[in-house]
C-alpha atoms as a PDB file:
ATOM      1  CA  UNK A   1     -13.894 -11.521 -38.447  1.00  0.00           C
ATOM      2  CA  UNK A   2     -15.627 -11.443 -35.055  1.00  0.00           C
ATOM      3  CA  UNK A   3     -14.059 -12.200 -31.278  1.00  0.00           C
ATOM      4  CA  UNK A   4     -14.545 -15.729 -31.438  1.00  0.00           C
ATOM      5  CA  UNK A   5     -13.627 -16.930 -34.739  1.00  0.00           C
ATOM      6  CA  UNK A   6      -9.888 -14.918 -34.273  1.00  0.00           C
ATOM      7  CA  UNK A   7     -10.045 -16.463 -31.228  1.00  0.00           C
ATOM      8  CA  UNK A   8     -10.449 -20.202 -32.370  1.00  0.00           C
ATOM      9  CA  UNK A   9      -8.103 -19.292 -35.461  1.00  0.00           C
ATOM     10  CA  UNK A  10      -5.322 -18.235 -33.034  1.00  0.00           C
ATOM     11  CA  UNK A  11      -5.710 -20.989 -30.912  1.00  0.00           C
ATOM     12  CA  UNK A  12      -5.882 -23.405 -33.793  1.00  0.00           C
ATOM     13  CA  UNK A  13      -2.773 -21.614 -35.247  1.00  0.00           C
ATOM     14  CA  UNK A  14      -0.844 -22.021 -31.685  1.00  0.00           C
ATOM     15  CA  UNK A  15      -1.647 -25.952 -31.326  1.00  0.00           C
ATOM     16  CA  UNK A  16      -0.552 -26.509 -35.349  1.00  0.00           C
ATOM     17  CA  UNK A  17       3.134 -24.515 -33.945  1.00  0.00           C
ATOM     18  CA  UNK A  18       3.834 -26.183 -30.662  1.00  0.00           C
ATOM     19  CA  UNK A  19       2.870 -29.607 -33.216  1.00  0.00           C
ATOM     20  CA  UNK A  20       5.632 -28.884 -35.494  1.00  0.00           C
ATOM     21  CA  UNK A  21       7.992 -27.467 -32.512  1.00  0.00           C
ATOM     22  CA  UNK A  22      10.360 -30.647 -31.993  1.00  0.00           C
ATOM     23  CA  UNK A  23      12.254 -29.384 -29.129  1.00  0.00           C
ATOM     24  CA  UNK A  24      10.041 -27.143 -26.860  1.00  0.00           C
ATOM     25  CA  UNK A  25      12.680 -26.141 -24.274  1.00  0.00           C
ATOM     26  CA  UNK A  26      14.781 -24.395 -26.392  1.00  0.00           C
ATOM     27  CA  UNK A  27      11.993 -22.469 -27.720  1.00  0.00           C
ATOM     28  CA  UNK A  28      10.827 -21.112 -24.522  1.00  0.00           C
ATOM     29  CA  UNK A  29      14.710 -20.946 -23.259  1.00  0.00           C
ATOM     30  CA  UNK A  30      15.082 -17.324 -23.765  1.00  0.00           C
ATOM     31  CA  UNK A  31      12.486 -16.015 -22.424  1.00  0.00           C
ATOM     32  CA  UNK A  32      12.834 -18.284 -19.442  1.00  0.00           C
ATOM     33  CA  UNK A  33      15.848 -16.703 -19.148  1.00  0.00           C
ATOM     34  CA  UNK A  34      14.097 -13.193 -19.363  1.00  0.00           C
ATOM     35  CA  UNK A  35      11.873 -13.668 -16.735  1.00  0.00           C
ATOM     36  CA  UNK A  36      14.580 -14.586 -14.544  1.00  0.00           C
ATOM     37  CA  UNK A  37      17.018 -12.070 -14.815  1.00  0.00           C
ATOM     38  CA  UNK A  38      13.772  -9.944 -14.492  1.00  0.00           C
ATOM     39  CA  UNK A  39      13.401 -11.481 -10.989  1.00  0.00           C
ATOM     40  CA  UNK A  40      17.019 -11.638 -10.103  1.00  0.00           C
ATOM     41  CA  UNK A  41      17.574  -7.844 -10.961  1.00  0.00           C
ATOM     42  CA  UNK A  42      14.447  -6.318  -9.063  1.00  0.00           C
ATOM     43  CA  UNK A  43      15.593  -8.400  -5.723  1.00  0.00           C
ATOM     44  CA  UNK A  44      19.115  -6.689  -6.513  1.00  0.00           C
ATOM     45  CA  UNK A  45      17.136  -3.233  -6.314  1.00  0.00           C
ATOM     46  CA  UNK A  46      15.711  -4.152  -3.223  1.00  0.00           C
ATOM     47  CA  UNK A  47      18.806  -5.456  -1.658  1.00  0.00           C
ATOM     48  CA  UNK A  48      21.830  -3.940  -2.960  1.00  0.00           C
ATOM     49  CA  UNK A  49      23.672  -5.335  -0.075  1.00  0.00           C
ATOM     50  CA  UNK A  50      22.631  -8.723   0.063  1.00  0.00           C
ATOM     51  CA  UNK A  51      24.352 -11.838  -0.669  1.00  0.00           C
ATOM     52  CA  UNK A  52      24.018 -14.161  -3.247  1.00  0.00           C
ATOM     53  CA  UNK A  53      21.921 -16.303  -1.260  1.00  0.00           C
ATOM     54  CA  UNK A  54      19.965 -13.550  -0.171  1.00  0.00           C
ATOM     55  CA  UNK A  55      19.147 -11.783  -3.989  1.00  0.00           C
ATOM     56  CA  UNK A  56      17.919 -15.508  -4.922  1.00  0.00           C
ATOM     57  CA  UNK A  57      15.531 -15.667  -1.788  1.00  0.00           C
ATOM     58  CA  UNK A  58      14.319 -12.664  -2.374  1.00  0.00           C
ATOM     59  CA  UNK A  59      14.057 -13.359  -6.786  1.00  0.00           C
ATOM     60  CA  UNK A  60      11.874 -16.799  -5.688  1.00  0.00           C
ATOM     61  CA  UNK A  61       9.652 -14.129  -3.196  1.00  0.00           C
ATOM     62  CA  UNK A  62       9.239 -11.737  -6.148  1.00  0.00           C
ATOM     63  CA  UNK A  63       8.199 -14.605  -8.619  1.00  0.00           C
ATOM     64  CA  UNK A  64       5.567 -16.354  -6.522  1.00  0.00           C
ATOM     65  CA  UNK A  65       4.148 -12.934  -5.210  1.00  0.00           C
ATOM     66  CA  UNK A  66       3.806 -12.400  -9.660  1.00  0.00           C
ATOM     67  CA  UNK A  67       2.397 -15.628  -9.841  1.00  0.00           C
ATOM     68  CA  UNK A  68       0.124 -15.218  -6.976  1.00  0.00           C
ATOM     69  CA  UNK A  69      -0.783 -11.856  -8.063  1.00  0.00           C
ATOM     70  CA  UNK A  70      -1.592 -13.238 -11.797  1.00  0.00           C
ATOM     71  CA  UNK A  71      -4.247 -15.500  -9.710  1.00  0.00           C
ATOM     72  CA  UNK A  72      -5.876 -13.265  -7.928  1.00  0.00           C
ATOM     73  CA  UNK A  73      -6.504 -11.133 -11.097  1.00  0.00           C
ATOM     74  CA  UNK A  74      -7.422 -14.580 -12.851  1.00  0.00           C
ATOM     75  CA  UNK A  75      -9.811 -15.135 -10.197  1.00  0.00           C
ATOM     76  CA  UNK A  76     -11.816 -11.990  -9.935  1.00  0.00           C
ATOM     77  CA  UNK A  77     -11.848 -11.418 -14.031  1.00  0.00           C
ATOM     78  CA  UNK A  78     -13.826 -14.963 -13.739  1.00  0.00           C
ATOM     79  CA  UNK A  79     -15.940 -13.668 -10.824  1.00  0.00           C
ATOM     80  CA  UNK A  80     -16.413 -10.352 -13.005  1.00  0.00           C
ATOM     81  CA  UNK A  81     -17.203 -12.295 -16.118  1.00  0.00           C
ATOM     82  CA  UNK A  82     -19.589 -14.980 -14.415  1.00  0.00           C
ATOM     83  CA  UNK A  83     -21.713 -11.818 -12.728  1.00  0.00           C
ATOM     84  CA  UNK A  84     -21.670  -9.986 -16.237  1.00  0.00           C
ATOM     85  CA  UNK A  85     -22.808 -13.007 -17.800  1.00  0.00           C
ATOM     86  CA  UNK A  86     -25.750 -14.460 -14.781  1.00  0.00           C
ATOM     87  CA  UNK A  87     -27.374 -10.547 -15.292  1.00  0.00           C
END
């Protein structure tokens, strides 16, 4: 099977799931709840001293700099892809 028809399959196989998912929350709960304690324990590296207020500050910092991070990479993988493709 080539690139694009595993792709389509997968993505055709993902939409027929999240049809027959009644109650998306809980399916995503845990690994909301992953990513979060991710956060929460890498500001607790950083500041083992800190407060409770300050360990969530610095959790919110750590998951928009991820976020932001996961855009930049978006952004130039596009910028990569567009000058592979315009050659």
């Amino acid at each position: 099977m080539d690139p694009t028809e595993r792709s389509l399959r997968s993505r055709l196989a993902a939409h027929l799931s999240w049809a027959n998912t009644a109650d998306r929350p809980a399916r995503t709960e845990a690994a909301r709840k992953a990513s979060e304690s991710r956060f929460l324990s890498e500001a607790r590296k950083l500041h083992p001293s800190g407060t409770s207020k300050q360990i969530e500050d610095a959790a919110q910092s750590l998951r928009k700099a991820h976020y932001a991070r996961l855009a930049l990479l978006s952004a130039q993988a596009r910028r990569a892809r567009k000058a592979s493709n315009g050659k």
